[in-house]
C-alpha atoms as a PDB file:
ATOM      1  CA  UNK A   1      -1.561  10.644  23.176  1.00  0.00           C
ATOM      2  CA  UNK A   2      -0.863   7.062  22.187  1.00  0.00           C
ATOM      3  CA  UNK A   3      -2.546   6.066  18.517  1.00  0.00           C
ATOM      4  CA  UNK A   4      -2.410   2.146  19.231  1.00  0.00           C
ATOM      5  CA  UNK A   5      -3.730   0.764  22.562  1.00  0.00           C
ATOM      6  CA  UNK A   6      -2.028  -2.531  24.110  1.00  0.00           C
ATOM      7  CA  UNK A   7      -3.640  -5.136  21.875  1.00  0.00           C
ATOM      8  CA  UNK A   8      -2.709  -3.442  19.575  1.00  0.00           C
ATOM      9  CA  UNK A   9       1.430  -3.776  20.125  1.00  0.00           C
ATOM     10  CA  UNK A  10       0.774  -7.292  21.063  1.00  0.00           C
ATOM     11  CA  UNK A  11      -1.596  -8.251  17.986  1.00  0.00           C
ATOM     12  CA  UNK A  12       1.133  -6.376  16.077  1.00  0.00           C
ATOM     13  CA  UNK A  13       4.230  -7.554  17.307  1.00  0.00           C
ATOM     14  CA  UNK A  14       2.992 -11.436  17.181  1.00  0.00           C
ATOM     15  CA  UNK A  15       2.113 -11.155  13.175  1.00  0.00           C
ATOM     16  CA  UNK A  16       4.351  -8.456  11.870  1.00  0.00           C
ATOM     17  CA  UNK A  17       5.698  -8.806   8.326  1.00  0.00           C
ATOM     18  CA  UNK A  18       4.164 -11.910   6.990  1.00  0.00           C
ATOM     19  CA  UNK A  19       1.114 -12.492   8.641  1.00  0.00           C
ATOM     20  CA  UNK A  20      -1.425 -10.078   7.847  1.00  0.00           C
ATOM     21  CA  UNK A  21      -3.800  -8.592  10.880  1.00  0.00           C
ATOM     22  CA  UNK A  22      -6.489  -6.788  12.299  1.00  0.00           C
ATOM     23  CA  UNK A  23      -5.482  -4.554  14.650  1.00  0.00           C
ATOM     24  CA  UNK A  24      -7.118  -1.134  16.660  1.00  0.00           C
ATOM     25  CA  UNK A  25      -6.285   2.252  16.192  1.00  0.00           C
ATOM     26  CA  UNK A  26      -7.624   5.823  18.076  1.00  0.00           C
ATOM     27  CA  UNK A  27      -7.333   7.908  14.954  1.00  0.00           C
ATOM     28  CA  UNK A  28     -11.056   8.319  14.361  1.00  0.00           C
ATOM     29  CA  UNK A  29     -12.158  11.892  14.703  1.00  0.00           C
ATOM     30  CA  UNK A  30      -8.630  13.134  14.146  1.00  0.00           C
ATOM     31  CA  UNK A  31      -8.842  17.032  12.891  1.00  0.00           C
ATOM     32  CA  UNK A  32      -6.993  15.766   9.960  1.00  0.00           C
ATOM     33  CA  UNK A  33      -8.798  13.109   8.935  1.00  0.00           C
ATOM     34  CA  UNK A  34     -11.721  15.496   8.031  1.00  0.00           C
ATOM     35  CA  UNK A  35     -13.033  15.787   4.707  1.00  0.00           C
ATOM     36  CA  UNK A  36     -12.669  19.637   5.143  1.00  0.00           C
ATOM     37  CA  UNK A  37      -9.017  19.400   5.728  1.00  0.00           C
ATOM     38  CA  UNK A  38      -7.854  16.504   2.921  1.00  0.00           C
ATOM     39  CA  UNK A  39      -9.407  19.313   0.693  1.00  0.00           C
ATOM     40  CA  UNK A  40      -7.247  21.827   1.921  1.00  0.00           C
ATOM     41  CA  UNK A  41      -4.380  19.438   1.595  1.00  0.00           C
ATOM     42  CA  UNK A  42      -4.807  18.667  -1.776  1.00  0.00           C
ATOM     43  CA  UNK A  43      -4.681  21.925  -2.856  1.00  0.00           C
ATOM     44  CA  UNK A  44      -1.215  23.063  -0.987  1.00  0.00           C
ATOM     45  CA  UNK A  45       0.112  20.014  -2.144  1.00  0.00           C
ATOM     46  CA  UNK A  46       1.836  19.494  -6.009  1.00  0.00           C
ATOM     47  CA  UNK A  47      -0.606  17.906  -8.417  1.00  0.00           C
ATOM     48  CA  UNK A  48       1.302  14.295  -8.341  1.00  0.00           C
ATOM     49  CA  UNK A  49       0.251  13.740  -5.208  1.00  0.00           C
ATOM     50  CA  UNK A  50      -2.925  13.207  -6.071  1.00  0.00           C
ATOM     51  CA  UNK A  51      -4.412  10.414  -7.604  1.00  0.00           C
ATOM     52  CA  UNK A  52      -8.439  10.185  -8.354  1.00  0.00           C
ATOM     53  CA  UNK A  53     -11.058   8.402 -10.859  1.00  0.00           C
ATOM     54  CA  UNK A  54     -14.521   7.371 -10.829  1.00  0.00           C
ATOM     55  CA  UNK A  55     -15.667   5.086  -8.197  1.00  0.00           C
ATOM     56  CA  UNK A  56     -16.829   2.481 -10.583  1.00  0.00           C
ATOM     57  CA  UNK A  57     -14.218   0.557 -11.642  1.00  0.00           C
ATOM     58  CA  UNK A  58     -13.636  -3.278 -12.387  1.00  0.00           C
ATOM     59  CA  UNK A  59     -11.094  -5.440 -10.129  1.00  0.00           C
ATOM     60  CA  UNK A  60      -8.988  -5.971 -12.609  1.00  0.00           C
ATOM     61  CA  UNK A  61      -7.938  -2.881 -14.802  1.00  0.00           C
ATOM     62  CA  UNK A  62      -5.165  -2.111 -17.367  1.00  0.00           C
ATOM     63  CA  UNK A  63      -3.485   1.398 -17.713  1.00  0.00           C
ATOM     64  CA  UNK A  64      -4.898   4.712 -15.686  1.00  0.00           C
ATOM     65  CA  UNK A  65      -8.615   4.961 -15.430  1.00  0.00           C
ATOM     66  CA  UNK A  66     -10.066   8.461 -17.032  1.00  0.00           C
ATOM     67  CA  UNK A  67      -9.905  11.665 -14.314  1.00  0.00           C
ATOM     68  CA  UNK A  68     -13.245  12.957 -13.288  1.00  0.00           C
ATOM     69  CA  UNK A  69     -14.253  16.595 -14.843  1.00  0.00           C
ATOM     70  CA  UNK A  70     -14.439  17.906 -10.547  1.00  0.00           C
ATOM     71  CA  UNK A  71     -11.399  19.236  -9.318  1.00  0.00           C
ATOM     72  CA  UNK A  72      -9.937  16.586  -6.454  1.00  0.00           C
ATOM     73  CA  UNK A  73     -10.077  18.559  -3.624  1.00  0.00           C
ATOM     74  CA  UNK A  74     -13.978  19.443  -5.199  1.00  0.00           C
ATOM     75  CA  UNK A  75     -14.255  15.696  -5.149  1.00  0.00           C
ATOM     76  CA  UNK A  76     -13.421  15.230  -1.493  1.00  0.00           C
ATOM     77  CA  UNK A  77     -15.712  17.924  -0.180  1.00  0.00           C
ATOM     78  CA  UNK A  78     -18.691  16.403  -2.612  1.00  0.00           C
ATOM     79  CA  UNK A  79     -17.370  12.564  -1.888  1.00  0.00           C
ATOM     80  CA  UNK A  80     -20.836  11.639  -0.625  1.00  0.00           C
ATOM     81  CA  UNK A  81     -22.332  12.189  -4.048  1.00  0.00           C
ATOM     82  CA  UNK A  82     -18.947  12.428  -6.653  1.00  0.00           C
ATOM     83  CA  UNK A  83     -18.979   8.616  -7.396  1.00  0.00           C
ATOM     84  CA  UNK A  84     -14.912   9.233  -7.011  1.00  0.00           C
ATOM     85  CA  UNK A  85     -12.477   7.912  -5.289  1.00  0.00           C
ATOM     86  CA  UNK A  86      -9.257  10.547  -4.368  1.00  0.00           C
ATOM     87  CA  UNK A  87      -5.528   8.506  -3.256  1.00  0.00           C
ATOM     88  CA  UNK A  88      -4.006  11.710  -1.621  1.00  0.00           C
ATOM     89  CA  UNK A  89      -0.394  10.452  -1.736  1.00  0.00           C
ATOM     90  CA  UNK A  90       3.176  11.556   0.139  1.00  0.00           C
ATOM     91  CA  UNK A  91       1.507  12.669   3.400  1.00  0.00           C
ATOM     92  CA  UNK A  92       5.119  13.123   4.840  1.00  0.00           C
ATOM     93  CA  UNK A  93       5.227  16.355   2.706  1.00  0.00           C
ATOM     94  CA  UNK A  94       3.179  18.188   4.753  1.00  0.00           C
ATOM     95  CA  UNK A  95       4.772  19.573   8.180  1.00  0.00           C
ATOM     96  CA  UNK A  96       1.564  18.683  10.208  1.00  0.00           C
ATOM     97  CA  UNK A  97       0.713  15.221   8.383  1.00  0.00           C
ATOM     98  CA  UNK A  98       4.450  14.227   8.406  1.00  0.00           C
ATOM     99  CA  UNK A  99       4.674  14.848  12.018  1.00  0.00           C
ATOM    100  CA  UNK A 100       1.339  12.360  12.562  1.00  0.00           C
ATOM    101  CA  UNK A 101       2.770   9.538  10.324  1.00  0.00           C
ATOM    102  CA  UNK A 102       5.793   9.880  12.261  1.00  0.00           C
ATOM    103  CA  UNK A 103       4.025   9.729  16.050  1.00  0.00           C
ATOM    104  CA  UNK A 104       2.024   6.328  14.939  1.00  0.00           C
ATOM    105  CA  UNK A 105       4.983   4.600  13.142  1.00  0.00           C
ATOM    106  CA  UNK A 106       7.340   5.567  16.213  1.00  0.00           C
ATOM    107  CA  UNK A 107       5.194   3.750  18.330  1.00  0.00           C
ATOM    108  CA  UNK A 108       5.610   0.630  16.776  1.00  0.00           C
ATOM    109  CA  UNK A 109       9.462   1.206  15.836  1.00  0.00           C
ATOM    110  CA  UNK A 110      10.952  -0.953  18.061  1.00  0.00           C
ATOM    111  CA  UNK A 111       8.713  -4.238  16.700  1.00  0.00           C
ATOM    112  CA  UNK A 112       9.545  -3.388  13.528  1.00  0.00           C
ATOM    113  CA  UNK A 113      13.829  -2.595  13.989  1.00  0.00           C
ATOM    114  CA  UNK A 114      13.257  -5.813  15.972  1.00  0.00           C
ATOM    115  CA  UNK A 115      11.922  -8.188  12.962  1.00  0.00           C
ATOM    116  CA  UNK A 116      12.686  -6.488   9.836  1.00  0.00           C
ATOM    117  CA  UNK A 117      15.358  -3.599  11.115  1.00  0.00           C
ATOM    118  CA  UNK A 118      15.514   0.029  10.769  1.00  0.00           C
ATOM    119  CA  UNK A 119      12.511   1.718   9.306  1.00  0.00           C
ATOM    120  CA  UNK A 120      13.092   3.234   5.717  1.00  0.00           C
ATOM    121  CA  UNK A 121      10.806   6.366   4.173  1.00  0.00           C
ATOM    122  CA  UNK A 122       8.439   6.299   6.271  1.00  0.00           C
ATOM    123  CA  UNK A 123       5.105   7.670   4.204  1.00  0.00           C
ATOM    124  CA  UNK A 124       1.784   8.365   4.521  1.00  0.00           C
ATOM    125  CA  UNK A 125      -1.522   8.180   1.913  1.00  0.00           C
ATOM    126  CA  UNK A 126      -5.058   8.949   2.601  1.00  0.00           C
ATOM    127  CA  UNK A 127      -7.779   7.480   0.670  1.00  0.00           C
ATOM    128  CA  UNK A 128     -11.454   8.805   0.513  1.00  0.00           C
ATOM    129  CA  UNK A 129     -14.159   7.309  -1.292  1.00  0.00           C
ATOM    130  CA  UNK A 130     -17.606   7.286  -2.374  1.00  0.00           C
ATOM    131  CA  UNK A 131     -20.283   4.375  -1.275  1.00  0.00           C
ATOM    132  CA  UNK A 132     -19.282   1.476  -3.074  1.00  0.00           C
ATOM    133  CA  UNK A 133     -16.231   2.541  -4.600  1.00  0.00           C
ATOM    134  CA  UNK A 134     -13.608  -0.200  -5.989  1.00  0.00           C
ATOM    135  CA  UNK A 135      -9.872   0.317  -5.839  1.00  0.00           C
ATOM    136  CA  UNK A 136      -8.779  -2.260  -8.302  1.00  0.00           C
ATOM    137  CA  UNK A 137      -6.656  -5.459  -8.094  1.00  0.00           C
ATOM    138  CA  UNK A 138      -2.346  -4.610  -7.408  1.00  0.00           C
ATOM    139  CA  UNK A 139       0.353  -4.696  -4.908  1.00  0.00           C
ATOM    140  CA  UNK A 140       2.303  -2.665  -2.563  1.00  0.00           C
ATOM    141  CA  UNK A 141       6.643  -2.921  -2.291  1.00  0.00           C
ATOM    142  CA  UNK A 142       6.212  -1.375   0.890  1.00  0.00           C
ATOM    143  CA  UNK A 143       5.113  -2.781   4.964  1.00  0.00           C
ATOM    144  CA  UNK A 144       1.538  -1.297   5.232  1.00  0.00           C
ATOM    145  CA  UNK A 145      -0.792  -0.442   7.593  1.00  0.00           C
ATOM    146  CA  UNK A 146      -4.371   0.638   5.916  1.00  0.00           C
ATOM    147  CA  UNK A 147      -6.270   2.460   9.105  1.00  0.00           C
ATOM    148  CA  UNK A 148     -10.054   3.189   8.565  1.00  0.00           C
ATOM    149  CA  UNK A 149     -11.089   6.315   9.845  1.00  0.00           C
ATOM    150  CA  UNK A 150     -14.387   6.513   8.621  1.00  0.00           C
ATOM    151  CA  UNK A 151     -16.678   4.176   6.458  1.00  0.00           C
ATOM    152  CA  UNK A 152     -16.220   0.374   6.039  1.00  0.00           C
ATOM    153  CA  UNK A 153     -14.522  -1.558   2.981  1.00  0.00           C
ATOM    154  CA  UNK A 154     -13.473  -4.813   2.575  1.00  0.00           C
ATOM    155  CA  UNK A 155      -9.385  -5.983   1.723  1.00  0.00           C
ATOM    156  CA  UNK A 156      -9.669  -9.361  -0.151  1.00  0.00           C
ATOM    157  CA  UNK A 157      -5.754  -9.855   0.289  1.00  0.00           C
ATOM    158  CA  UNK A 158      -4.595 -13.090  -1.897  1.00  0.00           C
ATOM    159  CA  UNK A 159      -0.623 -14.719  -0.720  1.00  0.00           C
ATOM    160  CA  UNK A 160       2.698 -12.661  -1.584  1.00  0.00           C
ATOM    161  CA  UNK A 161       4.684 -15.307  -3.233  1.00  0.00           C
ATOM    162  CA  UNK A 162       2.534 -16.945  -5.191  1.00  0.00           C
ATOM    163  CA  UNK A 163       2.932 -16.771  -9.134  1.00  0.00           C
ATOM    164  CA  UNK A 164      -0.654 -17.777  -9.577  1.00  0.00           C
ATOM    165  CA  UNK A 165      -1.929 -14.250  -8.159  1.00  0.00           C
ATOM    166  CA  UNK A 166       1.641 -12.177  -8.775  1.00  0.00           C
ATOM    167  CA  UNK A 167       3.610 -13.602 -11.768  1.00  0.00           C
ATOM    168  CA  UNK A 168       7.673 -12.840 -11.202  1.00  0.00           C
ATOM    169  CA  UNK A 169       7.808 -11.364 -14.489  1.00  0.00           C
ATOM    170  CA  UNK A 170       5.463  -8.228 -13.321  1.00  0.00           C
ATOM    171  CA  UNK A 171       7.540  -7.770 -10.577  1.00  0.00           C
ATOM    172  CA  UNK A 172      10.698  -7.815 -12.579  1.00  0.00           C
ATOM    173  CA  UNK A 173       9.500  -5.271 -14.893  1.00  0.00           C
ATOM    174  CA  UNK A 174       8.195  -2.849 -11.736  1.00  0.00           C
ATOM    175  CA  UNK A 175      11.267  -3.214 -10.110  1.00  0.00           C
ATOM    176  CA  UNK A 176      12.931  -1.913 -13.245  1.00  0.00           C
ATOM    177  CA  UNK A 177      11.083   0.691 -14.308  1.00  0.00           C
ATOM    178  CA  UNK A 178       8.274  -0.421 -15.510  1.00  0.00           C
ATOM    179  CA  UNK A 179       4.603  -0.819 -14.309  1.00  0.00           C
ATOM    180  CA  UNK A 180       2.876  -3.476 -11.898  1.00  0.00           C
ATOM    181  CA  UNK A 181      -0.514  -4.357 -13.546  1.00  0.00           C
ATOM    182  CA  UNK A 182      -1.705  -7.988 -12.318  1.00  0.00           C
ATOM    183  CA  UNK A 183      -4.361  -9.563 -14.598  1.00  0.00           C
ATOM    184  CA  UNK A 184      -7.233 -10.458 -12.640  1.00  0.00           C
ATOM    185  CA  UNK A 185      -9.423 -13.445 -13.201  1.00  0.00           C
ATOM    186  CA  UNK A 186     -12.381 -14.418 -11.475  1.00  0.00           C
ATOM    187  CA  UNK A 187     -10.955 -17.867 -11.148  1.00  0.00           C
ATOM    188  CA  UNK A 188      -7.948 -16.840  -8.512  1.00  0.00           C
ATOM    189  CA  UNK A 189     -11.271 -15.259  -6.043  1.00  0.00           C
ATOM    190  CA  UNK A 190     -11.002 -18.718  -3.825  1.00  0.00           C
ATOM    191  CA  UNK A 191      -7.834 -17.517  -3.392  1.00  0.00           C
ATOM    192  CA  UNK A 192      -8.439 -14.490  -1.653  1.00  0.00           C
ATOM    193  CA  UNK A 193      -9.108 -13.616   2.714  1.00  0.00           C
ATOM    194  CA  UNK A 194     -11.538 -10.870   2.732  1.00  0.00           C
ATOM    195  CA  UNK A 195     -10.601  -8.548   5.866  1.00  0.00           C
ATOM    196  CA  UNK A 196     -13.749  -6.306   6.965  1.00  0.00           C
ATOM    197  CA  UNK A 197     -12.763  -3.065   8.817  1.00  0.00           C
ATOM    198  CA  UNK A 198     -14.604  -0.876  10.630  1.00  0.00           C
ATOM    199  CA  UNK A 199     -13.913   2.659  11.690  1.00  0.00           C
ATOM    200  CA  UNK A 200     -11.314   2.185  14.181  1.00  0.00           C
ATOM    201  CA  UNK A 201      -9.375  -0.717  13.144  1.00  0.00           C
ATOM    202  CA  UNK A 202      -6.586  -1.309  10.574  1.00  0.00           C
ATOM    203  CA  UNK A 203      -5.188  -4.129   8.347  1.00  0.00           C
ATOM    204  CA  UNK A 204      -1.563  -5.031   8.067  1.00  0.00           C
ATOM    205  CA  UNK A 205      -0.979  -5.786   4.612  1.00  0.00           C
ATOM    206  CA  UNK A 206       2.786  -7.624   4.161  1.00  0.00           C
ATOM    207  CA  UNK A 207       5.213  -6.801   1.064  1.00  0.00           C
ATOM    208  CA  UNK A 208       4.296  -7.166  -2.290  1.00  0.00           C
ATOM    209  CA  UNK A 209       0.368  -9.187  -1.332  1.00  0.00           C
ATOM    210  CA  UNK A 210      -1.352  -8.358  -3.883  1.00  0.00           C
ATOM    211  CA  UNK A 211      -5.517  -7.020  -3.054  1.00  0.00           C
ATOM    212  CA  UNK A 212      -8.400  -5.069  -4.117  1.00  0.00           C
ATOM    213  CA  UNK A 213     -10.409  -3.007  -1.591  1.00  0.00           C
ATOM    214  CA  UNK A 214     -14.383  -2.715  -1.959  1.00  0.00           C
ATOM    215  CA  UNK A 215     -15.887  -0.165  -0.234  1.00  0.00           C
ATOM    216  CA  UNK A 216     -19.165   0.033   2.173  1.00  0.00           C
ATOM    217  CA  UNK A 217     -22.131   1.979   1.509  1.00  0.00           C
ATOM    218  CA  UNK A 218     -21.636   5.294   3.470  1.00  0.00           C
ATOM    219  CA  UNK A 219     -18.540   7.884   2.383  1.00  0.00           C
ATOM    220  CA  UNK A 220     -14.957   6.042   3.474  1.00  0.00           C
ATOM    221  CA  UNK A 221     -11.940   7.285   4.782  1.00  0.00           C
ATOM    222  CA  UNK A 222      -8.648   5.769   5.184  1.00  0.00           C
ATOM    223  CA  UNK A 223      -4.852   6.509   6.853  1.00  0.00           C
ATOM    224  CA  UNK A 224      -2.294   4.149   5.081  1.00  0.00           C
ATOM    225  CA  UNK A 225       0.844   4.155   7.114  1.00  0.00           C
ATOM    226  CA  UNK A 226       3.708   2.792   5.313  1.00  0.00           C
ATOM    227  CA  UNK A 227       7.514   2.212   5.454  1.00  0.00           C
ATOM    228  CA  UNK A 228      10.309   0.215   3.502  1.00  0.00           C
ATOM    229  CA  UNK A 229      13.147  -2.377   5.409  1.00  0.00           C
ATOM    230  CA  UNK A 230      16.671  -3.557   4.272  1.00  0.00           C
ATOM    231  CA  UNK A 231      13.695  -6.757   4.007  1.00  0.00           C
ATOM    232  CA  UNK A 232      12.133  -5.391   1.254  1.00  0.00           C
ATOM    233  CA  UNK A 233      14.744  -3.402  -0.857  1.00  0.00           C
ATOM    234  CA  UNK A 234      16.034  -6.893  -1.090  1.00  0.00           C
ATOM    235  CA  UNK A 235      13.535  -7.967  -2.300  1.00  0.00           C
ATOM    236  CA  UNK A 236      12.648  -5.947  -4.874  1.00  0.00           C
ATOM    237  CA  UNK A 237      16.803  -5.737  -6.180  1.00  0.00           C
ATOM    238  CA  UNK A 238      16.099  -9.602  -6.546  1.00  0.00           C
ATOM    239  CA  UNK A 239      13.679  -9.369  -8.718  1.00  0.00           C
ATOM    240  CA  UNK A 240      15.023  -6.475 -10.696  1.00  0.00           C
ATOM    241  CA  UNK A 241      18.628  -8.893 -10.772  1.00  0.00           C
ATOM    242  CA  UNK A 242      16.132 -11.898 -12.181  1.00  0.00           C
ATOM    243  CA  UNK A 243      14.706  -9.438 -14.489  1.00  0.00           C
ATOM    244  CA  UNK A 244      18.264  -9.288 -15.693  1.00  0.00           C
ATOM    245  CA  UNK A 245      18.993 -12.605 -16.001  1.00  0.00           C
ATOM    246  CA  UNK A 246      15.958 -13.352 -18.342  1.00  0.00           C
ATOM    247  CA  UNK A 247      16.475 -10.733 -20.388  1.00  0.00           C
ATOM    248  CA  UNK A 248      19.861 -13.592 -20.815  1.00  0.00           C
ATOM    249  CA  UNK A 249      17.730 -16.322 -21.722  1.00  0.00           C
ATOM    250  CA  UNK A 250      17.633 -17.940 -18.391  1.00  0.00           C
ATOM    251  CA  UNK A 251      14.554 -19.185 -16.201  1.00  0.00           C
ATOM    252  CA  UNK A 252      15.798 -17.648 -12.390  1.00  0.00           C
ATOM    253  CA  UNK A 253      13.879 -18.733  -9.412  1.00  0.00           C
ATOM    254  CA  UNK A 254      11.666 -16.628  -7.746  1.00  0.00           C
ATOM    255  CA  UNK A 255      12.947 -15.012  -4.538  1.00  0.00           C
ATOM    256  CA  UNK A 256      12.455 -15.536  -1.265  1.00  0.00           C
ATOM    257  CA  UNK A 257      10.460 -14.079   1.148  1.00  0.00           C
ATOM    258  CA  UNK A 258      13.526 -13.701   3.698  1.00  0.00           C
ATOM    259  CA  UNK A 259      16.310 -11.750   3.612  1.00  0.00           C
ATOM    260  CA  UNK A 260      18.729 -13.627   3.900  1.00  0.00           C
ATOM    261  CA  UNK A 261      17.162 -15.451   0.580  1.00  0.00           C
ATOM    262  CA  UNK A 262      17.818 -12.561  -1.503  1.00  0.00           C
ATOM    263  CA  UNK A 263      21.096 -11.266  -0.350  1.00  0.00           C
ATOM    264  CA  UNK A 264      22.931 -12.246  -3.651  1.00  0.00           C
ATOM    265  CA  UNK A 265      21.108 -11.203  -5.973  1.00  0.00           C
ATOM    266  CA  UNK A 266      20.542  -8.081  -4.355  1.00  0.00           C
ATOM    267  CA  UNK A 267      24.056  -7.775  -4.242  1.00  0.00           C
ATOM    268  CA  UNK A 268      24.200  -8.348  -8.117  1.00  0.00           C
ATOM    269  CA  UNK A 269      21.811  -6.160  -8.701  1.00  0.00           C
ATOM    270  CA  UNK A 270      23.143  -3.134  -6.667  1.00  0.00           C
ATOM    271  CA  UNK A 271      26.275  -3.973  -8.472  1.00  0.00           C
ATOM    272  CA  UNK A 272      25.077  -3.371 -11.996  1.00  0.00           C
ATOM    273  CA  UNK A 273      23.325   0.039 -10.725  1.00  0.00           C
ATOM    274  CA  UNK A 274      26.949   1.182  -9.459  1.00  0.00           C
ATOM    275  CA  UNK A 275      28.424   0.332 -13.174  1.00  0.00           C
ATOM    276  CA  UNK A 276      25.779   1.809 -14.754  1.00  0.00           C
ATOM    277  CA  UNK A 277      24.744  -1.015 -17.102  1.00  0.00           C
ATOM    278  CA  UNK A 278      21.119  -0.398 -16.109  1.00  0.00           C
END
């Protein structure tokens, strides 16, 4: 069984990485997509794998939000009435969920090795959520593909190289250790391309483009297929290697969105890894 249909390979293969897209998918009414069996996952998987808070929640937030009194896998089974919202994270641990994530991103492998080369930890997330539910303003390091299986929300995705929605300086500290909270103001909302999606269809969401996700009315569910490139490790050892140099005194430009952009200071940065100096 295929996952994509045609337009989808072509709709694909004309945007992929920078240009992000609406494209179809056949995973709706998947056996493991149902709420019954995310519950069951949660509980054979560890505890870090899942992520959940109350549905509520601004679009711009700073530290963890407080963890609901229900259980998570109580959460998903009640989701039409919990007010949560459960991130069910590292698929790819699971022998039956691995070998899905696997099927769908093999079928677009050779796009991908094409643009941005060979596909890196390849992973997997499932989100479920209650009506209305708000998954708060941040970014990604990895290629994504968010696939809604049931439910609608909406992606307001805002430009990935762009200090005015995702200062260098947060990414510096992520890329060293540290977290990635954006600040959010109301003011950077014109900004912002709001993507609707519909059970059936899924979002390509490039590097590092920072978003926030509101959800529809009904109960939501979503398959987030993801994977890292030589692209974006690059990327990210820039800005850990411009993290270095400020902690200098200097003022480093930003990198690029290429690779070929970043290969330096990716370089410098692997460097100072290997010597141990961070």
């Amino acid at each position: 069984m295929s996952y994509l249909p045609p337009r989808a390979f072509e709709t694909f293969a004309a945007n992929y990485p920078e240009v992000p897209h609406v494209l179809e998918h056949n995973l709706c009414g998947h056996p493991l997509m149902e709420l019954e069996s995310l519950a069951a996952l949660i509980e054979r998987l560890p505890a870090k794998n899942v992520e959940y808070a109350y549905a509520k929640q601004p679009i711009g937030i700073t530290g963890k939000p407080p963890v609901p009194s229900i259980s998570a896998a109580d959460a998903v089974r009640q989701i039409d009435s919990a007010g949560c919202w459960v991130a069910i994270k590292h698929l790819e641990e699971d022998e039956a969920y691995r070998a899905l994530l696997l099927d769908v991103i093999g079928e677009l492998e050779g796009t991908i090795t094409s643009k941005t080369g060979k596909v890196y930890h390849p992973q997997g997330f499932v989100f479920v959520s209650s009506p209305n539910a708000v998954t708060p303003y941040h970014f990604d390091p990895e290629h994504n593909i968010l696939m809604q299986i049931r439910g609608s929300k909406v992606m307001t995705q805002f430009p990935a190289a762009e200090e005015a929605y995702s200062p260098a300086r947060v990414h510096e500290i992520y890329h060293t250790g540290g977290g990635r909270e954006l600040k959010w103001s109301d003011d950077l909302l014109p900004g912002g391309r709001d993507f609707a999606l519909a059970p059936g269809q899924g979002l390509m969401v490039p590097v590092m483009a920072p978003h926030f996700v509101k959800n529809g009315p009904e109960v939501s569910v979503s398959l987030s297929i993801t994977w890292r490139s030589q692209w974006s490790y690059d990327e990210a050892a820039a800005h850990a290697f411009n993290g270095v140099l400020r902690g200098m005194g200097l003022n480093p430009r930003r990198p690029g969105r290429w690779p070929e952009q970043n290969k330096a200071k990716a370089l410098g940065w692997r460097a100072i890894r290997k010597l141990g100096l961070k």
